[in-house]
C-alpha atoms as a PDB file:
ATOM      1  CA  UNK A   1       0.000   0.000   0.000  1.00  0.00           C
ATOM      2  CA  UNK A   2       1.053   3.292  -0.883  1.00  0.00           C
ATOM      3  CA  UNK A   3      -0.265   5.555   1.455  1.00  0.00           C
ATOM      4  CA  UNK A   4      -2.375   4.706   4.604  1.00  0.00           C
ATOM      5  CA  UNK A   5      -6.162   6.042   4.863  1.00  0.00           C
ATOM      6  CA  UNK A   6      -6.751   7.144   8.655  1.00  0.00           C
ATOM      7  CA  UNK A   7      -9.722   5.094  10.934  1.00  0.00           C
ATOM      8  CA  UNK A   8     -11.493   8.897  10.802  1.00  0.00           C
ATOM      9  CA  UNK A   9     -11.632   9.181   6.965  1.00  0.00           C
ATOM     10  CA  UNK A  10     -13.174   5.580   6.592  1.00  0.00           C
ATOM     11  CA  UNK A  11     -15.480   6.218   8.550  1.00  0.00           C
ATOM     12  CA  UNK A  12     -16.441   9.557   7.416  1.00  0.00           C
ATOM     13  CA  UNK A  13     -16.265   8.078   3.822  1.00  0.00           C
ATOM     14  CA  UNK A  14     -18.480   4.919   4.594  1.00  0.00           C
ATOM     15  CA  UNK A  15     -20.831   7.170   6.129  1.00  0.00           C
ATOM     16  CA  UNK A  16     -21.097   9.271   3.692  1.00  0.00           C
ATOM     17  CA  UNK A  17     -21.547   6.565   1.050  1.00  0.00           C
ATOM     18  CA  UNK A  18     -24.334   5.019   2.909  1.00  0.00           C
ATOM     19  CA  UNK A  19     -26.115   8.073   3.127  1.00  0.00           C
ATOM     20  CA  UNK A  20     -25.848   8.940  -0.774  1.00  0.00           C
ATOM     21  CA  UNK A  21     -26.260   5.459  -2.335  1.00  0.00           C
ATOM     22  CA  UNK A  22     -28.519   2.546  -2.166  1.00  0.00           C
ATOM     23  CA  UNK A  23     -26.927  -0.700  -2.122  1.00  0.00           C
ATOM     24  CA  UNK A  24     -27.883  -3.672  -3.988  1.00  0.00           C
ATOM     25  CA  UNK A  25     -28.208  -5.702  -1.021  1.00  0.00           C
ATOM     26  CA  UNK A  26     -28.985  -4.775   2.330  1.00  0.00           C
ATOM     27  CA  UNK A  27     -26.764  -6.917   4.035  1.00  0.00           C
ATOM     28  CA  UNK A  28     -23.853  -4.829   2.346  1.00  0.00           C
ATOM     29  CA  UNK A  29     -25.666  -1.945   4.391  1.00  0.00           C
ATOM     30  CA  UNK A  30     -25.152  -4.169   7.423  1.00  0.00           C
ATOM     31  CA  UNK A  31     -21.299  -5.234   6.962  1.00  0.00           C
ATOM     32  CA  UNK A  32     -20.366  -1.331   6.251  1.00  0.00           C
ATOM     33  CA  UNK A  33     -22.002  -0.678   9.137  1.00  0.00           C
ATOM     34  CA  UNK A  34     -20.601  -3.283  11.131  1.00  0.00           C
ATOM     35  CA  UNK A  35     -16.600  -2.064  10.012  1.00  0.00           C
ATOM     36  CA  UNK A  36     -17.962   1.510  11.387  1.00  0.00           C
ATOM     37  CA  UNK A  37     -18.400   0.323  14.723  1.00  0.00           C
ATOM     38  CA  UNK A  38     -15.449  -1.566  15.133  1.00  0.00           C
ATOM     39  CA  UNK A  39     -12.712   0.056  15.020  1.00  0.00           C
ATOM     40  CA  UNK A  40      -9.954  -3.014  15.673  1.00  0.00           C
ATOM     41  CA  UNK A  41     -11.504  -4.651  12.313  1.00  0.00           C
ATOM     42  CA  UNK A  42     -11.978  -1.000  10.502  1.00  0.00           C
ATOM     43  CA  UNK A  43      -8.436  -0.704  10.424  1.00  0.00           C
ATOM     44  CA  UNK A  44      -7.447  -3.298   8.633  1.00  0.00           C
ATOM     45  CA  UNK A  45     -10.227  -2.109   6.074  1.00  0.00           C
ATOM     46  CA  UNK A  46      -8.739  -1.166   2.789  1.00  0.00           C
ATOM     47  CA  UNK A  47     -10.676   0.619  -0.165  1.00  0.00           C
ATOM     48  CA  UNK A  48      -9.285  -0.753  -3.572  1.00  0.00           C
ATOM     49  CA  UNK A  49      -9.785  -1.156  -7.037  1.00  0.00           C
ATOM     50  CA  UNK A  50     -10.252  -5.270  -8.368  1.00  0.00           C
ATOM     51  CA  UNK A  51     -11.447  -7.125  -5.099  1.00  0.00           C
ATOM     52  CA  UNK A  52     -11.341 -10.189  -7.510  1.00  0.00           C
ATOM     53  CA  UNK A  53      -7.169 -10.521  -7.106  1.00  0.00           C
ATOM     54  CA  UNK A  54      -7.197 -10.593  -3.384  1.00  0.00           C
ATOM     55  CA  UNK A  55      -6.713 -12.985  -1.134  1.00  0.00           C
ATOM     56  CA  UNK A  56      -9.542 -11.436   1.108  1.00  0.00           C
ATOM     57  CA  UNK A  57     -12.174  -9.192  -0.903  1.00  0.00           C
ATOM     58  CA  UNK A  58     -15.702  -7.895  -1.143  1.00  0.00           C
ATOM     59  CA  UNK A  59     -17.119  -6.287  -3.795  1.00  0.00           C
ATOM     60  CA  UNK A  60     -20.243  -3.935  -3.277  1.00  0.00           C
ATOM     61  CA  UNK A  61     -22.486  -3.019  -5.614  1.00  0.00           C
ATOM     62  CA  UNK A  62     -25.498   0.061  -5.853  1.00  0.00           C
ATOM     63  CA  UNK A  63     -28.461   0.206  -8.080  1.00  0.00           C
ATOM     64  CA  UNK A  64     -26.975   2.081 -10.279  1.00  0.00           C
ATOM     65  CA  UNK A  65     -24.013   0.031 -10.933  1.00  0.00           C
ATOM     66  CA  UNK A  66     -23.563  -2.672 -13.389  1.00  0.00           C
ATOM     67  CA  UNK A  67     -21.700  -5.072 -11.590  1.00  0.00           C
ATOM     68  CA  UNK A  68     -23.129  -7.787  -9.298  1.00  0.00           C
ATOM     69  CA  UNK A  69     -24.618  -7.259  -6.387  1.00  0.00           C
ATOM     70  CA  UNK A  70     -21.678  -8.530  -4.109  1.00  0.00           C
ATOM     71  CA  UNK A  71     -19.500 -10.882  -3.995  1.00  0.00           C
ATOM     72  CA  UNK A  72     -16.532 -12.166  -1.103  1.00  0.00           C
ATOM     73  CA  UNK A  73     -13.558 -13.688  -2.404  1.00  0.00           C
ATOM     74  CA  UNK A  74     -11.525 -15.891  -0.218  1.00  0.00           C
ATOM     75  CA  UNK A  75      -8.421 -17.489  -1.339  1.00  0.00           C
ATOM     76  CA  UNK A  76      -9.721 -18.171  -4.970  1.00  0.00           C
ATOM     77  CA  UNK A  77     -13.265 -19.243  -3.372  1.00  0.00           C
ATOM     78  CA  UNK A  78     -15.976 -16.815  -4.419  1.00  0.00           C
ATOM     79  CA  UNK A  79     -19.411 -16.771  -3.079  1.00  0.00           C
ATOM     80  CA  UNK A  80     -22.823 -14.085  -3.058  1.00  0.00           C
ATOM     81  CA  UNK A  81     -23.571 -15.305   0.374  1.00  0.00           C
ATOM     82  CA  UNK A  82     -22.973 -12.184   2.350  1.00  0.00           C
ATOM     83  CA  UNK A  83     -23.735 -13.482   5.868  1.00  0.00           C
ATOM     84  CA  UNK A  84     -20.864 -15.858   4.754  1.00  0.00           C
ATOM     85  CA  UNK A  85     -18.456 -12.964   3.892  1.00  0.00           C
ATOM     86  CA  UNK A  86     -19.964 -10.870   7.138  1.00  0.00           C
ATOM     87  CA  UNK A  87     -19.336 -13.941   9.572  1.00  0.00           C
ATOM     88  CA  UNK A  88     -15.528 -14.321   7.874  1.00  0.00           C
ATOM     89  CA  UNK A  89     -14.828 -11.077   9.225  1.00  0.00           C
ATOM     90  CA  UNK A  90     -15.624 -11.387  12.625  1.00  0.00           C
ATOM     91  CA  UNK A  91     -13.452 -14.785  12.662  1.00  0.00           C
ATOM     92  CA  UNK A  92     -10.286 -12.803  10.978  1.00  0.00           C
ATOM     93  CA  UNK A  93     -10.893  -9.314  12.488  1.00  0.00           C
ATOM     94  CA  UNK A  94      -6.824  -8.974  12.319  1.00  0.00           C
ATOM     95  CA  UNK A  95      -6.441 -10.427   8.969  1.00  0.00           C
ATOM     96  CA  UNK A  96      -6.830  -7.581   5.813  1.00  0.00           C
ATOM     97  CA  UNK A  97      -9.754  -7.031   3.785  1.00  0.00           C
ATOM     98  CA  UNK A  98     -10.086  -5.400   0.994  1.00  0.00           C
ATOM     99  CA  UNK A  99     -13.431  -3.809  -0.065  1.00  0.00           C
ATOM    100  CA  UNK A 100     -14.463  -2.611  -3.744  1.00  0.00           C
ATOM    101  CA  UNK A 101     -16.961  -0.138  -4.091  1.00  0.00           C
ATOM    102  CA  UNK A 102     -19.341  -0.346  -7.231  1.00  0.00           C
ATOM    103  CA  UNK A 103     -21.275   2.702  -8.161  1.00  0.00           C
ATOM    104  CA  UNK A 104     -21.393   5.115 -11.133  1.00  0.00           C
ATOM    105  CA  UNK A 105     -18.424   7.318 -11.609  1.00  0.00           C
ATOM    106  CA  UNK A 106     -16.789   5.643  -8.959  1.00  0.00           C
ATOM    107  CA  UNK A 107     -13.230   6.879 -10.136  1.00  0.00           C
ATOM    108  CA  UNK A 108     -14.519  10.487 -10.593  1.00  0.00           C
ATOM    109  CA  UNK A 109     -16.059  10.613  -6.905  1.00  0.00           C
ATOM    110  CA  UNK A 110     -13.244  12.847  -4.785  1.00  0.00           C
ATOM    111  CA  UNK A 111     -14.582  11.001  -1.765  1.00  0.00           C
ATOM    112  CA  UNK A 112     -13.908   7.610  -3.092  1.00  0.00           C
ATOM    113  CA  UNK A 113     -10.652   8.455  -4.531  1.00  0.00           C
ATOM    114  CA  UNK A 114      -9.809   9.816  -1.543  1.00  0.00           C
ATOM    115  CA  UNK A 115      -9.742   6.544   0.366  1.00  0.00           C
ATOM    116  CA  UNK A 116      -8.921   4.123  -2.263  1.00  0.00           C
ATOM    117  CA  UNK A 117      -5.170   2.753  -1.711  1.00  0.00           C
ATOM    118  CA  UNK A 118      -3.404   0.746  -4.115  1.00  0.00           C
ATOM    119  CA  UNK A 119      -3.990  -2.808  -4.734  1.00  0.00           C
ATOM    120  CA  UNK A 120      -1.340  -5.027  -3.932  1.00  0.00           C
ATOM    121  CA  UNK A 121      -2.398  -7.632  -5.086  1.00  0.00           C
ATOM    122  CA  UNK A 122      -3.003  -6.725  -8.995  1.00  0.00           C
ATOM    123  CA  UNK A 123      -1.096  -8.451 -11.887  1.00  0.00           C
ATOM    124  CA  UNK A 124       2.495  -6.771 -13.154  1.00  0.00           C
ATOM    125  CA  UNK A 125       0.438  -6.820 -16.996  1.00  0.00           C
ATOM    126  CA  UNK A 126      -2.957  -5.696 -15.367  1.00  0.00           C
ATOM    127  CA  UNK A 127      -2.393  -2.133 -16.961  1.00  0.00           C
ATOM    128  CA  UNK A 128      -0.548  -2.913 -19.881  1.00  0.00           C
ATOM    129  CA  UNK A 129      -3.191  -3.798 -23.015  1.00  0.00           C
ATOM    130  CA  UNK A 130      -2.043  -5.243 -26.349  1.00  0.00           C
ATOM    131  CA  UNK A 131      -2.339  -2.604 -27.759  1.00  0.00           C
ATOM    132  CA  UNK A 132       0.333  -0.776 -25.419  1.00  0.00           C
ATOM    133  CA  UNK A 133       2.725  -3.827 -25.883  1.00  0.00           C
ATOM    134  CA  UNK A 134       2.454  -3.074 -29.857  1.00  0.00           C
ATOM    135  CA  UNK A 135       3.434   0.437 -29.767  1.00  0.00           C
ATOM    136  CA  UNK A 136       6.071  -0.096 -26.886  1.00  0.00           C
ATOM    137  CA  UNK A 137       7.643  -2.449 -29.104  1.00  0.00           C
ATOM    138  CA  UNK A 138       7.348   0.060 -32.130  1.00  0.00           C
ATOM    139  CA  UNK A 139       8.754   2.321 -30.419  1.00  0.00           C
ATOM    140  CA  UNK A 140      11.679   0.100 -29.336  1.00  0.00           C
ATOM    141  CA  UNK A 141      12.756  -0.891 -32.726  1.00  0.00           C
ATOM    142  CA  UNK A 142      12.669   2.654 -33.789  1.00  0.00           C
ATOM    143  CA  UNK A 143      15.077   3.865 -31.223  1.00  0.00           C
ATOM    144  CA  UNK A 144      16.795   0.957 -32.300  1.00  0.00           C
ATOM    145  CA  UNK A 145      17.088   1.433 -35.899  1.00  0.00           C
ATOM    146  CA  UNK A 146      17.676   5.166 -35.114  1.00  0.00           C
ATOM    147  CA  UNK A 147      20.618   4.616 -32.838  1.00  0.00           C
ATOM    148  CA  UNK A 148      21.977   1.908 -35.743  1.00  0.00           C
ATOM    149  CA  UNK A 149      21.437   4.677 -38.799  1.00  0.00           C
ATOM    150  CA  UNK A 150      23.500   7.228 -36.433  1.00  0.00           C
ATOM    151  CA  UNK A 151      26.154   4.733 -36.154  1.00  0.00           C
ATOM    152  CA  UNK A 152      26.982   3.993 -39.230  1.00  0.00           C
ATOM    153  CA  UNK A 153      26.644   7.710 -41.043  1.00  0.00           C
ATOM    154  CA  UNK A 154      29.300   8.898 -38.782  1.00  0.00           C
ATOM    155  CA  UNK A 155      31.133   5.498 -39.478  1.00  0.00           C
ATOM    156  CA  UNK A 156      30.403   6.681 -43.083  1.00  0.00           C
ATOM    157  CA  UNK A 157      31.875   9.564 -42.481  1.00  0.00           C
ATOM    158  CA  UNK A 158      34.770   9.139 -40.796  1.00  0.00           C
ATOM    159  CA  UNK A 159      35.597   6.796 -44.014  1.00  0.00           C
ATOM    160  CA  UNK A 160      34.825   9.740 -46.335  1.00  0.00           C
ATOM    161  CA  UNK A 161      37.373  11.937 -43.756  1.00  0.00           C
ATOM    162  CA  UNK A 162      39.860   9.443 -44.491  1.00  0.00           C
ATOM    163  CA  UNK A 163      39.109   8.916 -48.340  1.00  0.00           C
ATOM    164  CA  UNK A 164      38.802   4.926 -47.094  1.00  0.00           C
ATOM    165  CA  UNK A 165      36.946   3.541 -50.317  1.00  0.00           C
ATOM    166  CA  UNK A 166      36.440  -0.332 -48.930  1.00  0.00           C
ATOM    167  CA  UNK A 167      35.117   1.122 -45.260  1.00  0.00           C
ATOM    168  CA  UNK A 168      33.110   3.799 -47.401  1.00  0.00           C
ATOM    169  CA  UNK A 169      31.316   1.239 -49.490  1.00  0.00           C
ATOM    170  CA  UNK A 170      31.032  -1.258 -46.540  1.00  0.00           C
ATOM    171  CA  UNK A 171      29.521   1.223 -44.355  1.00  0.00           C
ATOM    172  CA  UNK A 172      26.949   2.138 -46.958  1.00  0.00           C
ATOM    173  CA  UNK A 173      25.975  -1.301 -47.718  1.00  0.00           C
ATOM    174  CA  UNK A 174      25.157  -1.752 -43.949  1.00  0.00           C
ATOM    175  CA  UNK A 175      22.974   1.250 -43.869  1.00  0.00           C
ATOM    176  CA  UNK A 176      21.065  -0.557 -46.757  1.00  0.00           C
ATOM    177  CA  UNK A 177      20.527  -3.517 -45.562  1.00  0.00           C
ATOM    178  CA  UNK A 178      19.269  -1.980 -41.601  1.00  0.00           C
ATOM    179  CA  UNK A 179      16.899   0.317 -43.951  1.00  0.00           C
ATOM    180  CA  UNK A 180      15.669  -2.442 -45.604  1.00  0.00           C
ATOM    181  CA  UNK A 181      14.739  -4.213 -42.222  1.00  0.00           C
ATOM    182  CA  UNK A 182      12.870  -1.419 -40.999  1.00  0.00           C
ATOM    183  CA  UNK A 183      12.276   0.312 -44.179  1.00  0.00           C
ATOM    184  CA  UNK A 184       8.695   0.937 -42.080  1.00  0.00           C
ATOM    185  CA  UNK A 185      10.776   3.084 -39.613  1.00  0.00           C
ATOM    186  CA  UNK A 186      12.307   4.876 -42.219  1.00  0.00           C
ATOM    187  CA  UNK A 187       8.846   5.606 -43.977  1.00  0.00           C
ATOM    188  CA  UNK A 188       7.078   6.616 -40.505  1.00  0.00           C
ATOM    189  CA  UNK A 189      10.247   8.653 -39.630  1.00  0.00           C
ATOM    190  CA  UNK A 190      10.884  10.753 -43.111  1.00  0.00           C
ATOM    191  CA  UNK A 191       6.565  11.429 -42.823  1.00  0.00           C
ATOM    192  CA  UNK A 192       7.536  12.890 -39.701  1.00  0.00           C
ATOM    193  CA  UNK A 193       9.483  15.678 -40.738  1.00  0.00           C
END
């Protein structure tokens, strides 16, 4: 976790959610609730994003969000039961949970954001799309090819300097051949200009 979200702004914030949404279920009503009063269990509440990856997590759910009602994840178990969920955490009131709120602009709500903490518990890749990969690795080969071209013109150079005919025409058959290999670099980089 990044930062640490004080017992007094969870609270504040669940209270505040309560009062401005209506949940799905009203046993999620019940569990916030419940974290509210206790303080010993509240702080080892933390608001994140993707319950689903951790080993302890809740996901809530108001009307007028998309996702499921609620669900508790456990150790790769998943269940809707939330008296299940609810009795788990009086059992483990030391042990971490990690609650997911569902509601619409969730990510633009100041309040929300202002609580949320980072999940550890997310995949390295979670972030990264396909389409990111692509263009890092575009952009990769055309440093590459880049750094390759500035190599040899000054090698090219330095042969012209020295009037070196056989490192002149060696030189410039190397540039060919690394603009043929990424004659789209070339193409992308000359439109450029």
């Amino acid at each position: 976790m990044s930062t640490s979200v004080s017992m007094k702004d969870k609270k504040e914030f669940i209270r505040w959610f309560l009062s401005n949404y209506q949940l799905k279920r009203r046993e999620s009503v019940w569990i916030l609730n419940y974290l509210i009063n206790h303080d010993s269990i509240l702080k080892n509440v933390h608001f994140i994003r993707e319950a689903r990856y951790c080993p302890r997590g809740i996901v809530i759910s108001t009307h007028c969000s998309k996702d499921v009602p609620f669900r508790f994840y456990k150790n790769h178990i998943v269940t809707t039961d939330a008296e299940k969920s609810f009795h788990d955490i009086r059992l483990n009131r030391n042990d971490p949970i990690y609650i997911q709120l569902s509601f619409k602009n969730a990510n633009q709500c100041a309040s929300y954001v202002a609580v949320l903490e980072d999940n550890p518990f997310l995949p390295e890749d979670y972030f990264i799309t396909k389409k990111d990969q692509r263009i890092a690795k575009q952009l990769l080969d055309m440093s590459l090819f880049n750094y390759q071209k500035q190599q040899l013109q000054e090698k090219i150079d330095n042969a012209l300097d020295n009037r070196n005919q056989d490192d002149f025409l060696m030189f410039t058959s190397e540039l060919e051949q690394l603009k043929q290999r990424y004659q789209k670099f070339t193409f992308v980089h000359q439109s450029s200009k």
